[in-house]
Protein backbone atom coordinates (compact mmCIF):
# COMPACT_ATOMS: atom_id res chain seq x y z
CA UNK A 1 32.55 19.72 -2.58
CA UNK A 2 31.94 21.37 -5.67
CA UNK A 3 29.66 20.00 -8.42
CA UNK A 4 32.51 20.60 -11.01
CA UNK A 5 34.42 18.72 -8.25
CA UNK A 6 32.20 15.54 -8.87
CA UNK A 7 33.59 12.93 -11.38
CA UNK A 8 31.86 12.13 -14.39
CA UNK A 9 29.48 9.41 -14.05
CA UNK A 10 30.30 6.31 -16.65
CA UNK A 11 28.01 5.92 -19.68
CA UNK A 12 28.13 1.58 -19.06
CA UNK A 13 26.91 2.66 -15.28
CA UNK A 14 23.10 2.06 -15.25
CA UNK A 15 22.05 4.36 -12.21
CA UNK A 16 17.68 3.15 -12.19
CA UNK A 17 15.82 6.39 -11.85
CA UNK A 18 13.32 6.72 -8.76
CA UNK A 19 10.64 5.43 -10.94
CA UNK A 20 12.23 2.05 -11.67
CA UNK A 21 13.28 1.70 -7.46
CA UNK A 22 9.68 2.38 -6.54
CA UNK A 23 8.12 -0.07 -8.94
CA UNK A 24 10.84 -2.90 -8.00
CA UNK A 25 10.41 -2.27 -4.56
CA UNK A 26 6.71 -2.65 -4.47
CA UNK A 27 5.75 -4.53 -1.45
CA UNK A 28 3.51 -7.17 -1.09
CA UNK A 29 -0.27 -6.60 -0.20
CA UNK A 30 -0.99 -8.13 3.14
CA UNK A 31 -4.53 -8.69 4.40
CA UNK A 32 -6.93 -7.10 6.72
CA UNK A 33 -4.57 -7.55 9.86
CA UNK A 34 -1.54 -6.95 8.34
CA UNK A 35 -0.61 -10.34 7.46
CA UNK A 36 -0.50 -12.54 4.73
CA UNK A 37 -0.54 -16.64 5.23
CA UNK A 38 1.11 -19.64 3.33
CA UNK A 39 -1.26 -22.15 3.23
CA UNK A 40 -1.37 -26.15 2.17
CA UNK A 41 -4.32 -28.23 1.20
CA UNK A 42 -5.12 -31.45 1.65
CA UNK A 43 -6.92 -33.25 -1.55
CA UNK A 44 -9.17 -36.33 -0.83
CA UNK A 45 -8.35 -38.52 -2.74
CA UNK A 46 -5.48 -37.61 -4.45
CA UNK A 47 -5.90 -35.71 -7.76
CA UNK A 48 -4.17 -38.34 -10.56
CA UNK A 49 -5.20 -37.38 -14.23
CA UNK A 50 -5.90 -40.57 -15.61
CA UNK A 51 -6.60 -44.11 -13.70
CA UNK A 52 -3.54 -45.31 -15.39
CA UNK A 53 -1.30 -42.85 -14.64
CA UNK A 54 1.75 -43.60 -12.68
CA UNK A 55 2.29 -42.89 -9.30
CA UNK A 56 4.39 -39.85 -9.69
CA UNK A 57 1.92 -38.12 -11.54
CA UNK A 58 -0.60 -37.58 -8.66
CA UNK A 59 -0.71 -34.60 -6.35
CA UNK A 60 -1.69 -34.96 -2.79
CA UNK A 61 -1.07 -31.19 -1.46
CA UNK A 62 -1.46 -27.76 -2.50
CA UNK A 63 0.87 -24.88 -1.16
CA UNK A 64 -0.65 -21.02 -1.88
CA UNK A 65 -0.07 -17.79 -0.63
CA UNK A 66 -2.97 -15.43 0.31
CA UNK A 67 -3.62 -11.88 1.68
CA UNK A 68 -6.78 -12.81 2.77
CA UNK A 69 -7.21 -16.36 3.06
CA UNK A 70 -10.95 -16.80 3.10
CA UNK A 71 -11.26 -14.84 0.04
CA UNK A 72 -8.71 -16.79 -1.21
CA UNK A 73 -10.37 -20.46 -0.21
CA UNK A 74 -13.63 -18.59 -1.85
CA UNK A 75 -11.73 -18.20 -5.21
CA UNK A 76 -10.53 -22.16 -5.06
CA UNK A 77 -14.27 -23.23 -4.02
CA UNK A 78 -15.76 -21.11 -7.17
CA UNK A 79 -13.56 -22.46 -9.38
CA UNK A 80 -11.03 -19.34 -9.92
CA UNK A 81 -8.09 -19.77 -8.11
CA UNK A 82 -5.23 -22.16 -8.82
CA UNK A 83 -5.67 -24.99 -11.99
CA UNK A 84 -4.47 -27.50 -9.64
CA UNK A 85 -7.75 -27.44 -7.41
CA UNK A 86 -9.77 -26.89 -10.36
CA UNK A 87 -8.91 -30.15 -12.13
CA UNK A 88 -9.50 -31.84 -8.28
CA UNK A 89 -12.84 -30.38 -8.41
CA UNK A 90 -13.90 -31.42 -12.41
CA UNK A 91 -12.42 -34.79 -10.81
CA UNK A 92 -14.39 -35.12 -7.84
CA UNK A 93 -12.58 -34.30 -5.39
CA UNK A 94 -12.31 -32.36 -2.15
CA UNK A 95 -9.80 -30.43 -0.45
CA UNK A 96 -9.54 -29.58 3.54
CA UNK A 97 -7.09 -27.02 4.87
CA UNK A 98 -4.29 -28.68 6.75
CA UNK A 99 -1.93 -25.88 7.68
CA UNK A 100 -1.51 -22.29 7.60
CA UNK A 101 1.30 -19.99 9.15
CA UNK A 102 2.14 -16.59 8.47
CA UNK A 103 4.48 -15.92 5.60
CA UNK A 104 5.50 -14.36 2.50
CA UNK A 105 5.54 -15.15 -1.38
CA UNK A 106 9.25 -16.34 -0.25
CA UNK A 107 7.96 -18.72 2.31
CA UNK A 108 5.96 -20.23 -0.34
CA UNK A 109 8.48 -20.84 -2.80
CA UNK A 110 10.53 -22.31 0.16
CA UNK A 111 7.39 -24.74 1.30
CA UNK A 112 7.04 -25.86 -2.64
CA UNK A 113 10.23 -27.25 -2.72
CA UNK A 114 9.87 -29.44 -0.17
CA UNK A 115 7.25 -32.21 0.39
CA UNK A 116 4.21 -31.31 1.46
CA UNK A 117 3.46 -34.70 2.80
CA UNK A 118 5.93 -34.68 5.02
CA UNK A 119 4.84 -31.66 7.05
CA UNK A 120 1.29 -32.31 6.85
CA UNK A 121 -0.79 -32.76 9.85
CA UNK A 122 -3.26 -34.85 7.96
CA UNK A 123 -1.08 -37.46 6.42
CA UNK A 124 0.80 -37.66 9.52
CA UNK A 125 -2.41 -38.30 11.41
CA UNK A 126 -3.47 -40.61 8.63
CA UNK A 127 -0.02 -42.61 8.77
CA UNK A 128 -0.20 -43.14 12.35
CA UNK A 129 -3.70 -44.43 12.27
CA UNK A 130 -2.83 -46.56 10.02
CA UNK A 131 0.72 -47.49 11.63
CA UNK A 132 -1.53 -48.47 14.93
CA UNK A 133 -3.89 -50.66 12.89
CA UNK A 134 -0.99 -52.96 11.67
CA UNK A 135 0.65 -54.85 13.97
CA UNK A 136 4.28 -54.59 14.71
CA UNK A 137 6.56 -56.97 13.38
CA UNK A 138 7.52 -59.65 15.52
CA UNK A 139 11.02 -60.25 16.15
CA UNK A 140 12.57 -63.61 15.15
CA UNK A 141 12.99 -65.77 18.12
CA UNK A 142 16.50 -66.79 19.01
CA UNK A 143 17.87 -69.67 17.78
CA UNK A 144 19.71 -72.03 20.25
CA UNK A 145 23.37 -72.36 20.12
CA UNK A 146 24.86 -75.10 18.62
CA UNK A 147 27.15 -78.06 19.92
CA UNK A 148 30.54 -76.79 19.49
CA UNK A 149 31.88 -80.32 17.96
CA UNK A 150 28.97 -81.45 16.18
């Protein structure tokens, strides 16, 4: 096929040059072995910002991404990486890693939308210690039948 042979290419068609496909298509850095890991944290206690503020308003877990996670957990113990375990530190408190599997930015996003109290191993450790120290409810004893006539 000819080039005269070719239609006409619409003005309203925005073709992106090879420039614009590279830079949109940039992948994501990985770290030293080729992967990158979603991790959560675990605060002790949980961070609330004022001793009267409501329940809601605390946060128990932090999700991140990282290429290299112990340069990452570096950058949250000096005070550079995310404001959320910043204010935890100026507040006192401590964090521990709970999790960490391999994953993406995308796997991130997906883990923040969710609870992260649900699928960590700390709180579920925590709840069953607790669950064991309470007793189990006792089940109402049965009641005996009445007289049919009285």
């Amino acid at each position: 096929m000819a080039a005269e042979d070719t239609p006409a290419r619409p003005d309203w068609l925005a073709i992106p040059t090879a420039a614009e496909e590279a830079r949109w298509a940039k992948p994501e850095p990985t770290g030293p072995s080729g992967d990158s890991v979603v991790y959560t944290l675990h605060f002790d206690p949980p961070y609330r910002p004022s001793p009267d503020a409501p329940q809601y308003k605390t946060a128990g877990h932090y999700t991140g991404w990282a290429a290299n996670l112990e340069k990452r957990l570096a950058e949250h113990e000096a005070g550079r990486g995310a404001r959320l375990t910043q204010v935890q530190a100026a507040a006192g408190g401590t964090w521990r890693v709970a999790a960490v599997e391999p994953g993406t930015r995308y796997r991130e996003r997906q883990l923040k939308a969710h609870s992260a109290t649900r699928r960590c191993p700390i709180c579920k450790a925590e709840a069953q210690g607790q669950a064991e120290a309470v007793p189990a409810p006792r089940r109402p004893e049965a009641e005996p039948e009445l007289e049919a006539g009285a």
